[in-house]
Protein backbone atom coordinates (compact mmCIF):
# COMPACT_ATOMS: atom_id res chain seq x y z
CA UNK A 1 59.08 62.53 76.72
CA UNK A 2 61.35 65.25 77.81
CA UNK A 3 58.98 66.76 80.27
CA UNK A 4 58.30 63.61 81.86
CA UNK A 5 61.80 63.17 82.23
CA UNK A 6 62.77 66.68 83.53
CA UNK A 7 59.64 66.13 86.11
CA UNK A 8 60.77 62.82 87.08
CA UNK A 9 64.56 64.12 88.04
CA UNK A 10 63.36 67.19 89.69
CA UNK A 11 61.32 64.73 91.81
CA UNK A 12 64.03 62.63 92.63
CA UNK A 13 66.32 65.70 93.88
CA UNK A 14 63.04 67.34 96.01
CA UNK A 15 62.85 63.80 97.74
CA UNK A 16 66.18 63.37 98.70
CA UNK A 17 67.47 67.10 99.04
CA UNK A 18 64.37 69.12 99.81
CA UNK A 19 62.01 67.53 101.70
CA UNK A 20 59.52 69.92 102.10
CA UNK A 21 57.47 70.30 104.78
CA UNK A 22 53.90 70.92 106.12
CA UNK A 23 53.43 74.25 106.18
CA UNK A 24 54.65 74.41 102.38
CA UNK A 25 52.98 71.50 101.04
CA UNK A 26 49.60 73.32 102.50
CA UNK A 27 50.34 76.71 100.79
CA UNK A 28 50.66 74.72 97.55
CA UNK A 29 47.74 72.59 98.14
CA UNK A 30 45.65 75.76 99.70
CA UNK A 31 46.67 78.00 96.88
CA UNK A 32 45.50 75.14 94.33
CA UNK A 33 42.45 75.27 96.40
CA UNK A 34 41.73 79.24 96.08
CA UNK A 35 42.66 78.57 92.39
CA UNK A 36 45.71 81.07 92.08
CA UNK A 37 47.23 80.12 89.03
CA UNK A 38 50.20 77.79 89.66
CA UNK A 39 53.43 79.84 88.72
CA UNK A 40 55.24 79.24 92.30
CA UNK A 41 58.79 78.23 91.84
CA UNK A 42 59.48 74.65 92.15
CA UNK A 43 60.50 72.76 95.46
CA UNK A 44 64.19 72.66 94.29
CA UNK A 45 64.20 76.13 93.30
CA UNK A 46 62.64 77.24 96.55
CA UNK A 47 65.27 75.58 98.32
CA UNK A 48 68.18 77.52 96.27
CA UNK A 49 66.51 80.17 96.74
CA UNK A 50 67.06 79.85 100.63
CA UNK A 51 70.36 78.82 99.97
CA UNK A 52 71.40 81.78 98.36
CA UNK A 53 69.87 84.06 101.21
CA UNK A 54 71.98 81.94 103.28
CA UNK A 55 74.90 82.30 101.52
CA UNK A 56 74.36 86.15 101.33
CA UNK A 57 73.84 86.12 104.82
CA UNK A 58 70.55 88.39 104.33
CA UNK A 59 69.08 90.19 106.50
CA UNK A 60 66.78 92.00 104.48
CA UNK A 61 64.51 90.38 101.74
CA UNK A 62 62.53 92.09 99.22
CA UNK A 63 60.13 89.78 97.51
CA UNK A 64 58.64 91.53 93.94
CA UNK A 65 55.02 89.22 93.30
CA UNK A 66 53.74 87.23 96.65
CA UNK A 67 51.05 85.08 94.91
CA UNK A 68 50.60 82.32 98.17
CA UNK A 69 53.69 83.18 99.68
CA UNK A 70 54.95 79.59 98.88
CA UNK A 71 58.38 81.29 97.88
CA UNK A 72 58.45 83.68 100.86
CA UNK A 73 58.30 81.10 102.81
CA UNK A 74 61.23 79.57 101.21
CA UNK A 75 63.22 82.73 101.30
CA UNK A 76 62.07 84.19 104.71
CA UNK A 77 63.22 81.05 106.14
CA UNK A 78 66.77 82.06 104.67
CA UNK A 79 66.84 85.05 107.09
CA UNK A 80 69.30 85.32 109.63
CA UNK A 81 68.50 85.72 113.46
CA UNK A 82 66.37 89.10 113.15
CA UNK A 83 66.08 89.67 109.68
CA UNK A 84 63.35 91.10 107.60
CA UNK A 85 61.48 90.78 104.44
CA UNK A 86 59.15 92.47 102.57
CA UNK A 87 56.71 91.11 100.05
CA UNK A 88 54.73 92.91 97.08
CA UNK A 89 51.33 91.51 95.66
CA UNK A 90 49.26 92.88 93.33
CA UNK A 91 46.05 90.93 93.92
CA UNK A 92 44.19 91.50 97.07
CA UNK A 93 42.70 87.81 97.68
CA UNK A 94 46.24 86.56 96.87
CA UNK A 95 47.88 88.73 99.32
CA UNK A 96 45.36 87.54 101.89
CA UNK A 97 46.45 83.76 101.10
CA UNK A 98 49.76 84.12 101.31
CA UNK A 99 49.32 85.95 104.54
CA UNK A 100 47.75 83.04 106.22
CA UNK A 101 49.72 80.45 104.49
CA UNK A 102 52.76 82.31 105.93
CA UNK A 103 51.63 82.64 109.68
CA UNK A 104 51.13 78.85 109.41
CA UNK A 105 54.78 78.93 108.79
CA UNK A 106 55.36 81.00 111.98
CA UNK A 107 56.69 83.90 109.72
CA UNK A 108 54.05 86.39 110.29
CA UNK A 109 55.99 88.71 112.41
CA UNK A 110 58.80 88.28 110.03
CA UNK A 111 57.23 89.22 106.73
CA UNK A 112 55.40 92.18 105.70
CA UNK A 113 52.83 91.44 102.83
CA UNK A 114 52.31 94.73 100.83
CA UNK A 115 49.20 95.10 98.47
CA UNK A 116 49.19 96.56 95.47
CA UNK A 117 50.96 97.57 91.84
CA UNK A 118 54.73 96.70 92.60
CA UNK A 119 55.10 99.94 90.23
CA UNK A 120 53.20 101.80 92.81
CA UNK A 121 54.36 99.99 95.72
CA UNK A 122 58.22 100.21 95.23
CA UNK A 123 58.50 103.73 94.18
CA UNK A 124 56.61 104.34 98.26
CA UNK A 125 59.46 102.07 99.28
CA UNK A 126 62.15 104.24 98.23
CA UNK A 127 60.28 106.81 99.71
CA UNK A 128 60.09 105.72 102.98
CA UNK A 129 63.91 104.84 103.00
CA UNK A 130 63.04 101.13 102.99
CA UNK A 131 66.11 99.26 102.01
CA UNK A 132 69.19 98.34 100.90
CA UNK A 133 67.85 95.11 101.13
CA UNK A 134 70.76 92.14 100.21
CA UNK A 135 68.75 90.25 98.47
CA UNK A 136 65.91 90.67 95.69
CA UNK A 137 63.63 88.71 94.05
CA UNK A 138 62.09 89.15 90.80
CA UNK A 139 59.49 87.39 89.95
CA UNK A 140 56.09 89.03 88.69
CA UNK A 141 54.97 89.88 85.70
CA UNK A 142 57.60 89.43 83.07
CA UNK A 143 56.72 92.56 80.76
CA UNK A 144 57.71 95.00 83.14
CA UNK A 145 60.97 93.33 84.14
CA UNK A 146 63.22 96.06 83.19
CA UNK A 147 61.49 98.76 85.49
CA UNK A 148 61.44 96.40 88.28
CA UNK A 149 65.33 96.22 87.64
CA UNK A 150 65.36 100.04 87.96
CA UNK A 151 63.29 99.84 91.38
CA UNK A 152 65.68 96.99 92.58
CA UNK A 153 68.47 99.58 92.11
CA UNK A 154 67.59 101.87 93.87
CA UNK A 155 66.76 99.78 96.82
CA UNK A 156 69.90 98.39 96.80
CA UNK A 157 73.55 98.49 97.70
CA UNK A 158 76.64 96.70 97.07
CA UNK A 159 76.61 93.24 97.87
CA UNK A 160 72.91 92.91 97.41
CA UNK A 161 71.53 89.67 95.30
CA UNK A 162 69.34 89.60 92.58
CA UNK A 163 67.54 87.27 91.03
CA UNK A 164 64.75 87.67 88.42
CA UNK A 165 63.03 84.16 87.35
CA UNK A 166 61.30 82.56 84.50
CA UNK A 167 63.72 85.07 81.66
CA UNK A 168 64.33 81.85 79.10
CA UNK A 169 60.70 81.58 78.03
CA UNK A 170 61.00 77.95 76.41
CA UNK A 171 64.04 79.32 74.43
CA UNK A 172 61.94 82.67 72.97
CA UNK A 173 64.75 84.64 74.48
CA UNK A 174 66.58 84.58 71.55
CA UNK A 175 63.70 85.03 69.19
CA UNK A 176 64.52 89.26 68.78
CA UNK A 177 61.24 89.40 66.96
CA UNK A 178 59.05 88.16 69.42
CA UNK A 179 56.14 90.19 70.41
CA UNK A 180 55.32 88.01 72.94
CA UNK A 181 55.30 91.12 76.21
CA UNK A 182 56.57 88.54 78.70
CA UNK A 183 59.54 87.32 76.32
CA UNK A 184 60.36 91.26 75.20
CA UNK A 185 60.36 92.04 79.33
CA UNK A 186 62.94 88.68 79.47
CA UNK A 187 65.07 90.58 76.44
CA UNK A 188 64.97 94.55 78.31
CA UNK A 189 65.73 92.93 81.18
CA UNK A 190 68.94 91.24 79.91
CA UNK A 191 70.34 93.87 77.74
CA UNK A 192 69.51 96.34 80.79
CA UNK A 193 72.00 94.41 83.02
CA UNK A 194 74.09 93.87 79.91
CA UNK A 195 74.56 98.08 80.09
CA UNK A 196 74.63 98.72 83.89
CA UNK A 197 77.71 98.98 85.04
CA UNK A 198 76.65 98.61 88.44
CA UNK A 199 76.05 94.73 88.40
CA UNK A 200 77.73 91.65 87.62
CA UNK A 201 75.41 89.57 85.61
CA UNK A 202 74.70 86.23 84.22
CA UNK A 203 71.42 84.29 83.78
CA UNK A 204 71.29 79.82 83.70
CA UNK A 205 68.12 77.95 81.48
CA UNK A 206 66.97 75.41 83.72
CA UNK A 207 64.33 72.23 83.15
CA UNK A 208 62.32 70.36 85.41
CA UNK A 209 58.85 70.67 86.34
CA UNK A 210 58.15 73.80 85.03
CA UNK A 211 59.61 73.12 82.03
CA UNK A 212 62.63 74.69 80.01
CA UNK A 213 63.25 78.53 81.88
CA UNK A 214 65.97 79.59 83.28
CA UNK A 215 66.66 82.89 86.10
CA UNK A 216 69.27 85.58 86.32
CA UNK A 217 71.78 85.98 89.13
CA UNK A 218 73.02 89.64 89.65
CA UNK A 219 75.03 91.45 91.79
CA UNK A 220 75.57 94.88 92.81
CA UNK A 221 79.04 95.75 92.56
């Protein structure tokens, strides 16, 4: 009964608020269609999410997990007049979805879609002198949260924006013997921004369609 609720309210704010349009609703349907598993964020959560770019003022986007680039979309759309963002995907064929579904968005010359490991792949961005980027975006897989954290630091500055998604885990955050790898990533990744004095920190559970989660907000001080 819950869930049907939480769905039913998140629908009523996406039709009023959001209003999503073509080019998203196809990367959701296309990506349903190439079978990618459906962990996207949700309409509303898209739309905060290009909010908060907005409200950074980014011009510089690093994206950590692509899948079909329906978030991208959402956050490269946040960009001001210029701006750039990068995107990290692990899986080839996913990469290659999320490429078309974001030229049907007229972002292609705006994002950069990089394939492979993000462990691999941010390390080369540090590298290259890629970055600070103002806002970051945490979303792949959950185990490895903490060293994604790490990667995010070092491609930042102050001012920059974090946020890491899906960290509640239906409530198994607070379950310290969990050996559930995505809820111990959730728990490193809190108590390493509970240590690092170079953030301000807090995370909010959330429900709706994707049930009872919740993200973390950071910033770099």
């Amino acid at each position: 009964m819950a869930q049907k609720l939480w769905t039913a309210v998140d629908d009523y704010i996406a039709d009023l608020l959001v209003r999503a349009d073509a080019p998203l609703q196809a990367a959701l349907d296309e990506s349903l269609k190439a079978g990618l598993p459906p962990h996207q964020v949700s309409p509303s959560q898209g739309k905060l999410l290009q909010l908060l770019a907005r409200l950074r003022g980014a011009q510089t986007i690093l994206e950590i997990s692509t899948l079909g680039g329906y978030s991208t979309i959402w956050l490269a759309r946040g960009l001001g007049i210029g701006g750039r963002m990068v995107t990290l995907e692990s899986d080839a064929g996913h990469a290659e979805m999320a490429r078309t579904n974001i030229a049907r968005a007229g972002l292609a010359e705006v994002v950069e879609v990089r394939v492979g490991s993000a462990l691999d792949t941010l390390p080369r961005l540090v590298q290259e002198g890629a970055g600070p980027f103002d806002l970051i975006f945490i979303d792949a897989d959950k185990a490895n949260n903490d060293r994604y954290l790490h990667w995010a630091l070092e491609l930042s500055d102050t001012g920059t924006v974090m946020i890491a998604d899906n960290v509640v885990r239906s409530g198994a955050i607070v379950d310290e013997t969990s050996t559930d790898p995505s809820v111990m990533g959730a728990r490193r990744l809190m108590e390493a921004l509970a240590a690092e004095p170079r953030v301000s920190a807090t995370a909010l559970q959330t429900v709706g369609e994707k049930g009872h989660d919740g993200f973390v907000l950071a910033l770099v001080l």
